[in-house]
N, C-alpha and C. Protein backbone atom coordinates (compact mmCIF):
# COMPACT_ATOMS: atom_id res chain seq x y z
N UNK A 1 -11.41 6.63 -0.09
CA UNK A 1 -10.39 5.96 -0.87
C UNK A 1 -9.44 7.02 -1.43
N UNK A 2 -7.76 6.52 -1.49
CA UNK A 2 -7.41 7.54 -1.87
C UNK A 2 -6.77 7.13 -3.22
N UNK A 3 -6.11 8.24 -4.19
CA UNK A 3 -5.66 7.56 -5.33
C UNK A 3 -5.08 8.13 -6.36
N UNK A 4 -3.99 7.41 -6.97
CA UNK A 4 -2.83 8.28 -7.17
C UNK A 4 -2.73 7.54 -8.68
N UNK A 5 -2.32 8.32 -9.58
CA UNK A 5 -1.76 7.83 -10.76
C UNK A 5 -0.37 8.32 -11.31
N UNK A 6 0.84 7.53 -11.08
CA UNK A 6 2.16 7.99 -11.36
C UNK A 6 3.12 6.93 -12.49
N UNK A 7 3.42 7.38 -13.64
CA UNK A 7 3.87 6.39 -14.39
C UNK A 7 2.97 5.23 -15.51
N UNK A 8 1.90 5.95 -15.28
CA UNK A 8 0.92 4.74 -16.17
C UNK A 8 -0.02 4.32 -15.36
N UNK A 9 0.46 3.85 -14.09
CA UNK A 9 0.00 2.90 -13.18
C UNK A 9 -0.90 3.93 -11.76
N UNK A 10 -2.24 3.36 -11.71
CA UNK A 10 -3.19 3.73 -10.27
C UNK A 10 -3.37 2.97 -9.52
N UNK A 11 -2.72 3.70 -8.09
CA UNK A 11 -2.92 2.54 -7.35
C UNK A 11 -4.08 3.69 -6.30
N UNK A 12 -4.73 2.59 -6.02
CA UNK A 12 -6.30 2.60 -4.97
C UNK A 12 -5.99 2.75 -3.93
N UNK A 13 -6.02 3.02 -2.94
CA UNK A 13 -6.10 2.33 -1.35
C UNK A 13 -7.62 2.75 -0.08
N UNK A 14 -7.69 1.64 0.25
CA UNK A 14 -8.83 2.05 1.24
C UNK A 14 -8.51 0.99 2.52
N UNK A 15 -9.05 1.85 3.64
CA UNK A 15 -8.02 1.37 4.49
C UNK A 15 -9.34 1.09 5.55
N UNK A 16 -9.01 0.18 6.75
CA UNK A 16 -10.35 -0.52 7.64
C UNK A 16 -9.36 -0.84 8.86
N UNK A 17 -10.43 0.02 9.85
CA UNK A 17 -9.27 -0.51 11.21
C UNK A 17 -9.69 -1.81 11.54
N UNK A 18 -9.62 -2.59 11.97
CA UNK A 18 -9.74 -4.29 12.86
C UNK A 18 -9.83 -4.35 14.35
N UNK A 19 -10.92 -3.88 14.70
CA UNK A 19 -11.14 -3.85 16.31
C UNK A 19 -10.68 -5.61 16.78
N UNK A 20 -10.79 -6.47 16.20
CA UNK A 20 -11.46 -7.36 16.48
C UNK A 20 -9.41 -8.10 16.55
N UNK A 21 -8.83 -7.47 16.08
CA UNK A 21 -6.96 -7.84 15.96
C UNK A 21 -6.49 -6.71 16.69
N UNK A 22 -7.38 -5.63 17.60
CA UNK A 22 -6.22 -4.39 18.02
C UNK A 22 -6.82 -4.98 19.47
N UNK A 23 -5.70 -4.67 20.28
CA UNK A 23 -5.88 -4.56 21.96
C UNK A 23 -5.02 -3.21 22.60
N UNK A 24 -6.54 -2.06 21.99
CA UNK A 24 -6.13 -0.82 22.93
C UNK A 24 -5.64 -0.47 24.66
N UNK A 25 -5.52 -1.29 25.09
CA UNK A 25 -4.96 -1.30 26.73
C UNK A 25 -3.87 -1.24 26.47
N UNK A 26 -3.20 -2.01 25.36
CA UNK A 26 -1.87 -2.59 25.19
C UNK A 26 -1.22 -1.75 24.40
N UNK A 27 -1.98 -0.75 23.77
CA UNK A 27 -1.33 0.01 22.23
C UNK A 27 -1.07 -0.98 20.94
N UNK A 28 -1.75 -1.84 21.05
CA UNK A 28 -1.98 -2.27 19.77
C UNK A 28 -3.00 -2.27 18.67
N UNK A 29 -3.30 -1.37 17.56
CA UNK A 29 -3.90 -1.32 17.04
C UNK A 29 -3.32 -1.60 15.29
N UNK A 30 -4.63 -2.61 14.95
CA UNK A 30 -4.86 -3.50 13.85
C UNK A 30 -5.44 -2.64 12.53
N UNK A 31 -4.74 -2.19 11.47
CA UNK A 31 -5.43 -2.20 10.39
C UNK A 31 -4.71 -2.99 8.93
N UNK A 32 -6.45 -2.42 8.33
CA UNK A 32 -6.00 -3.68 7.08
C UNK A 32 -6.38 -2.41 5.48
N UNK A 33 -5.79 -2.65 4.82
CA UNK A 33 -5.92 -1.53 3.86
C UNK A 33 -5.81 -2.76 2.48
N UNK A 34 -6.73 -2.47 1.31
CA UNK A 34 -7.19 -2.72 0.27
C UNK A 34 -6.41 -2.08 -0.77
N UNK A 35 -5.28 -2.52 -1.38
CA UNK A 35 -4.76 -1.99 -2.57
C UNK A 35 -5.17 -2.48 -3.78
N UNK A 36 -5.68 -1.42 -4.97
CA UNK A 36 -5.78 -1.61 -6.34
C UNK A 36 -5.21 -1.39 -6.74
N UNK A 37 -4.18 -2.09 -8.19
CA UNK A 37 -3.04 -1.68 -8.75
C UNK A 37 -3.74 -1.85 -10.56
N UNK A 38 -3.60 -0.65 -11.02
CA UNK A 38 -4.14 -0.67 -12.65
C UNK A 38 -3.31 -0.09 -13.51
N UNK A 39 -3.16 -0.95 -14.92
CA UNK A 39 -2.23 -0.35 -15.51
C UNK A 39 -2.60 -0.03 -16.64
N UNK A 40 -2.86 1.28 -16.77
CA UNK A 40 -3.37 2.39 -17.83
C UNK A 40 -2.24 2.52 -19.09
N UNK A 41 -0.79 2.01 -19.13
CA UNK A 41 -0.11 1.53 -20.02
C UNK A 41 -0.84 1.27 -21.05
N UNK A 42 0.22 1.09 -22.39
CA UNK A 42 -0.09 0.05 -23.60
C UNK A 42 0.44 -0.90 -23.23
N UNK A 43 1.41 -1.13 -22.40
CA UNK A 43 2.32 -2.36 -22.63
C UNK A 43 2.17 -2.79 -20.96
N UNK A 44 2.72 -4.63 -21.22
CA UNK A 44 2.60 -5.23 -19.80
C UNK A 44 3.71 -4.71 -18.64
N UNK A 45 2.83 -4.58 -17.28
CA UNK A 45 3.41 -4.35 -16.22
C UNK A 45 4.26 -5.66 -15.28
N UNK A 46 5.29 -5.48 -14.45
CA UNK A 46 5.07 -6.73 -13.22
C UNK A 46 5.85 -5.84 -12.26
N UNK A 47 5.46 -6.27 -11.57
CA UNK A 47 5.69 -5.39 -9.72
C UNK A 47 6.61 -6.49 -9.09
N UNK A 48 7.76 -5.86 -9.26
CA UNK A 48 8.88 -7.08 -8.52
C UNK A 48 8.94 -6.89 -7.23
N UNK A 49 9.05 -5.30 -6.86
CA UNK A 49 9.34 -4.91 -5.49
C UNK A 49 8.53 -3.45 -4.65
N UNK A 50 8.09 -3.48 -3.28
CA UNK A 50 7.54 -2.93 -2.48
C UNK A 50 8.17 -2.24 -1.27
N UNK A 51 8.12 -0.92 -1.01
CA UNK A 51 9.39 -0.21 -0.39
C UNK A 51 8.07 1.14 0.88
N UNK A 52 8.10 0.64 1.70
CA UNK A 52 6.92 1.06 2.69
C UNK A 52 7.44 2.17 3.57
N UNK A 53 6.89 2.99 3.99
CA UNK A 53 7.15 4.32 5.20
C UNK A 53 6.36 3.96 5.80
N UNK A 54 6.11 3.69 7.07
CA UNK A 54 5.37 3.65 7.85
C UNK A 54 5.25 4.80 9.26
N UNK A 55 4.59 5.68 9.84
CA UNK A 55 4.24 6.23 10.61
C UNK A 55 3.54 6.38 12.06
N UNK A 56 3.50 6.12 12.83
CA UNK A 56 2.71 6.36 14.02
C UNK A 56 2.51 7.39 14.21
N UNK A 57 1.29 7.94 14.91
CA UNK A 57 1.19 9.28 15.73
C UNK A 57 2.57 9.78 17.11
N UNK A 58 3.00 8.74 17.54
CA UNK A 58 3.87 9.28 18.16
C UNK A 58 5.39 9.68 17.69
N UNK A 59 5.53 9.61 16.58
CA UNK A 59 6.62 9.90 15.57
C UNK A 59 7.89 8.67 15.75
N UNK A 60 7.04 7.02 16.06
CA UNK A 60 7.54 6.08 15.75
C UNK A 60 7.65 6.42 13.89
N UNK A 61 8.61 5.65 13.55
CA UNK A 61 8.77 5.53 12.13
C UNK A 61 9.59 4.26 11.72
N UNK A 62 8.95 3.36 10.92
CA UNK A 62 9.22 1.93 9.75
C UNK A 62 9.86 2.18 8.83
N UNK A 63 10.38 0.99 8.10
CA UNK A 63 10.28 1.02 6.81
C UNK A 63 9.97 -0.09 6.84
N UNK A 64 9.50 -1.04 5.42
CA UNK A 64 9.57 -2.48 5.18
C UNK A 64 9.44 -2.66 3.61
N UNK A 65 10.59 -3.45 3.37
CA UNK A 65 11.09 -3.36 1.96
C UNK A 65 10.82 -4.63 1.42
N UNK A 66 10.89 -5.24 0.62
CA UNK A 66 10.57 -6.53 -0.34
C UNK A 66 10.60 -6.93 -1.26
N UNK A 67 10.35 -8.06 -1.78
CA UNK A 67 9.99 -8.63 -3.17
C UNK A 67 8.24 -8.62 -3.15
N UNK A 68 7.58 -8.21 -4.16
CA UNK A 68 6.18 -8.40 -4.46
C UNK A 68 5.49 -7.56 -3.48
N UNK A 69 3.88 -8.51 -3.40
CA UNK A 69 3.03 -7.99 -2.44
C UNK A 69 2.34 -9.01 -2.08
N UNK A 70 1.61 -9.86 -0.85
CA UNK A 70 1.17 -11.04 -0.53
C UNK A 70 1.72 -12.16 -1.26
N UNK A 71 3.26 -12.13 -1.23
CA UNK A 71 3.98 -13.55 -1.84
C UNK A 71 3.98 -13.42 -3.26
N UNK A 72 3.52 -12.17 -3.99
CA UNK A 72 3.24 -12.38 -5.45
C UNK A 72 3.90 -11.51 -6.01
N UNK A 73 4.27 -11.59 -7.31
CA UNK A 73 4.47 -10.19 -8.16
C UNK A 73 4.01 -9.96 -9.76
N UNK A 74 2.67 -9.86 -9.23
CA UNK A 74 1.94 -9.53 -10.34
C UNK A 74 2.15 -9.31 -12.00
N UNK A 75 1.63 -10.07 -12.78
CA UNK A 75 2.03 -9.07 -14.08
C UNK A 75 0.61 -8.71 -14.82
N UNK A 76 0.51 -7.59 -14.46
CA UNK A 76 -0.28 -6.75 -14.96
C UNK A 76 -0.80 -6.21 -16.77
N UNK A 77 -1.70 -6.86 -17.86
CA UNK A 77 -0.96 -6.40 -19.28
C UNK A 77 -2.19 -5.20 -19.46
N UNK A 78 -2.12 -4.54 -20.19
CA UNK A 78 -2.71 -3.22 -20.36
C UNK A 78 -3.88 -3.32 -20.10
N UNK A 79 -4.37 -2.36 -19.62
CA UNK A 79 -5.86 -2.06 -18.61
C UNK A 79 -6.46 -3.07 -17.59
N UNK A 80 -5.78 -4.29 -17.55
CA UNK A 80 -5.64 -4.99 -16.08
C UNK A 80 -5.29 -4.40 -14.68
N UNK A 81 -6.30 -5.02 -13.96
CA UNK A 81 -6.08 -4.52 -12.75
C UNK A 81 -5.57 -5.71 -11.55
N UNK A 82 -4.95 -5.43 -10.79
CA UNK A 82 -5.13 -6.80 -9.72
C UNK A 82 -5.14 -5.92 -8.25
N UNK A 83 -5.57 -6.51 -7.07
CA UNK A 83 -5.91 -6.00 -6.08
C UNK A 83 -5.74 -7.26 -4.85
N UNK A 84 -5.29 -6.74 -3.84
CA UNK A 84 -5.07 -7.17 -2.29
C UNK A 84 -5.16 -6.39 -1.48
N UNK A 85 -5.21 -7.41 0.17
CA UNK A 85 -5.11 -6.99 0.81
C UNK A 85 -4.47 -7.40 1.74
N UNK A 86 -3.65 -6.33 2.80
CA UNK A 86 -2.85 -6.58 3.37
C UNK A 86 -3.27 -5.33 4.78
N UNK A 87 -2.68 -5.73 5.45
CA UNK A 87 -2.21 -5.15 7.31
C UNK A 87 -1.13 -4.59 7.83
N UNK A 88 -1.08 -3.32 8.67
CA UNK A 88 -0.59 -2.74 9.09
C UNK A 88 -0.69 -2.75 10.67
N UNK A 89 -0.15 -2.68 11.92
CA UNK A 89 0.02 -2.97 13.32
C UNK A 89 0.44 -1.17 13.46
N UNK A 90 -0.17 -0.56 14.58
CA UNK A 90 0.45 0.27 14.39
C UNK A 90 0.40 0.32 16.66
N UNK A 91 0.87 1.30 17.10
CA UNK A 91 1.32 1.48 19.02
C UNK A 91 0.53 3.01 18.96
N UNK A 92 -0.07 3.46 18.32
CA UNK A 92 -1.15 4.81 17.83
C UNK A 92 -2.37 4.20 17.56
N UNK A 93 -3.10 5.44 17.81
CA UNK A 93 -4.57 5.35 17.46
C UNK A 93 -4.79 5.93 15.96
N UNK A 94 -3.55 6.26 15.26
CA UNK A 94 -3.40 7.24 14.10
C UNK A 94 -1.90 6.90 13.72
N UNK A 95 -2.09 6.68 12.20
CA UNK A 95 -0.75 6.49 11.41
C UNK A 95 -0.90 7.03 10.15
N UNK A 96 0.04 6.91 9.78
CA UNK A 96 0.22 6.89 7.86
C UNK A 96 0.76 6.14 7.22
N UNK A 97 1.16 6.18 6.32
CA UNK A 97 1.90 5.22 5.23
C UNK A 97 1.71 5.22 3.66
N UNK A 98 2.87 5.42 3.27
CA UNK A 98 3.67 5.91 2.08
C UNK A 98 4.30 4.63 1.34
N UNK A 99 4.85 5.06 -0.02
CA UNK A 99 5.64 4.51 -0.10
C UNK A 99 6.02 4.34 -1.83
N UNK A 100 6.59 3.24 -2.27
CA UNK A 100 7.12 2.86 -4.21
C UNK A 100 6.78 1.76 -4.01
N UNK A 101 6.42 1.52 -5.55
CA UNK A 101 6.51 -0.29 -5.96
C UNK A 101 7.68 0.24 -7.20
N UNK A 102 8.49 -1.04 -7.29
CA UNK A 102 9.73 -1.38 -8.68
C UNK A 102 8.74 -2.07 -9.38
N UNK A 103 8.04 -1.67 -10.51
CA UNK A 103 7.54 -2.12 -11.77
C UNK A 103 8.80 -2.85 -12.84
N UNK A 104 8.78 -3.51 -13.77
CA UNK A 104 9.36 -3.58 -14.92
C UNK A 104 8.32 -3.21 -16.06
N UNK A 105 8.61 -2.35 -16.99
CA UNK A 105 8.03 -2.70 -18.70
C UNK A 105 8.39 -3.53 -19.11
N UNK A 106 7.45 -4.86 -19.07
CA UNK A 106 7.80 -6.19 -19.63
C UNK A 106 8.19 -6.36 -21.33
N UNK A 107 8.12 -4.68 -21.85
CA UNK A 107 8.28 -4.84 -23.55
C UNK A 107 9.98 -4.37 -23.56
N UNK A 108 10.39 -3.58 -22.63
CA UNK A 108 11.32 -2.93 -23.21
C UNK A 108 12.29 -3.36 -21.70
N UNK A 109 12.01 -4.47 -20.80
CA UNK A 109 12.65 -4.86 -19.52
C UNK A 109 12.99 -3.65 -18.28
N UNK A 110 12.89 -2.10 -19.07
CA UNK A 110 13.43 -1.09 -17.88
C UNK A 110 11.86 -0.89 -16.55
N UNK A 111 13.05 -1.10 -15.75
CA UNK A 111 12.59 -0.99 -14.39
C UNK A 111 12.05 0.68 -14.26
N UNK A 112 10.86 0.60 -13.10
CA UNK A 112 10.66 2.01 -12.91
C UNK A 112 9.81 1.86 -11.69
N UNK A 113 9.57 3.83 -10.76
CA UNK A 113 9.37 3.76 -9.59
C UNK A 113 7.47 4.10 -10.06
N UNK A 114 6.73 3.20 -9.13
CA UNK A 114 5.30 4.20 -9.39
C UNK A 114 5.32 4.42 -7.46
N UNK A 115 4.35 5.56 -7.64
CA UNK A 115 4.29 6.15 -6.37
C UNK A 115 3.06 5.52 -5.77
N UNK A 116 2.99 5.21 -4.71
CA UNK A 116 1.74 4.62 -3.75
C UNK A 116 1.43 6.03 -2.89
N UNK A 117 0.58 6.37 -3.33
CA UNK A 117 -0.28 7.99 -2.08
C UNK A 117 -0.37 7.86 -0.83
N UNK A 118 0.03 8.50 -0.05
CA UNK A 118 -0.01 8.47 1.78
C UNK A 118 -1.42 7.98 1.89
N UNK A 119 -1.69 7.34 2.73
CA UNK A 119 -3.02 7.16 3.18
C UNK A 119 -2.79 7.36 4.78
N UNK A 120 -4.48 7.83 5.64
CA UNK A 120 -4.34 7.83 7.33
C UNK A 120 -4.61 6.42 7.34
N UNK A 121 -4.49 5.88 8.42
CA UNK A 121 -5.62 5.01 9.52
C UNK A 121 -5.36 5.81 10.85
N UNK A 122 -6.51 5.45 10.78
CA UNK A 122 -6.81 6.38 12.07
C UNK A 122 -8.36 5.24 12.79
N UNK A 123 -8.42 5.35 14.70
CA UNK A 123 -9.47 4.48 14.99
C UNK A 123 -10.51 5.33 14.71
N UNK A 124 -11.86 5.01 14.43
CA UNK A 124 -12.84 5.55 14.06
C UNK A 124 -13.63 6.51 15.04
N UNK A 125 -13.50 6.03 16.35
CA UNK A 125 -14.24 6.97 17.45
C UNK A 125 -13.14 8.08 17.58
N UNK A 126 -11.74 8.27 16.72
CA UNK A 126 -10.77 9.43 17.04
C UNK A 126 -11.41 10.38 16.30
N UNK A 127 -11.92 9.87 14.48
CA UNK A 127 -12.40 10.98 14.45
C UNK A 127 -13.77 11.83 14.57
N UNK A 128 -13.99 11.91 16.13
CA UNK A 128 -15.72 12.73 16.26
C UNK A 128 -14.84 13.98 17.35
């Protein structure tokens, strides 16, 4: 798991490839990664927006930008945590992915960036 604390806020990630959604003949490979979002603040959080890097091993490169995260945008109030999960498609056996969430301080309305930590996926028999 990897894990980053920037701005108040830790976010988690642990990441699981999906044999069972990838079709390696084809270069499609399926993962699904577990985000925890905690807010070590005094004051309430909400996550309006999600701003993604995405990576392949072959130096394909994404972005994917948004409102929220699984249709939602959380409001988080001090030492609350909330957590999802969500999927990544990647044409590699190995990727990364980066990226920001747009928080608001729901006391004082200013917007701000917290950082989400690179995480790999990578397929599991790549790494022996």
């Amino acid at each position: 798991m990897i894990s980053k604390l920037s701005e108040g806020v830790q976010i988690s990630v642990e990441t699981f490839y999906q044999p069972d959604y990838s079709n390696p003949v084809n270069n499609e490979f399926m993962f699904a990664y577990r985000i925890s979002i905690e807010n070590h603040n005094s004051f309430p959080v909400q996550l309006h927006r999600r701003h993604w890097h995405i990576f392949d091993s072959n130096g394909e490169y994404r972005e994917v930008e948004g409102e929220g995260v699984v249709g939602q945008q959380p409001l988080l109030e001090a030492g609350q945590q909330f957590q999802y999960v969500s999927g990544c498609n990647l044409r590699t056996e190995m990727g990364k992915m980066f990226g920001k969430y747009v928080m608001e301080n729901m006391n004082n309305k200013i917007t701000f960036e917290v950082n989400i930590p690179a995480f790999e996926m990578i397929v599991p028999y790549k790494m022996n």
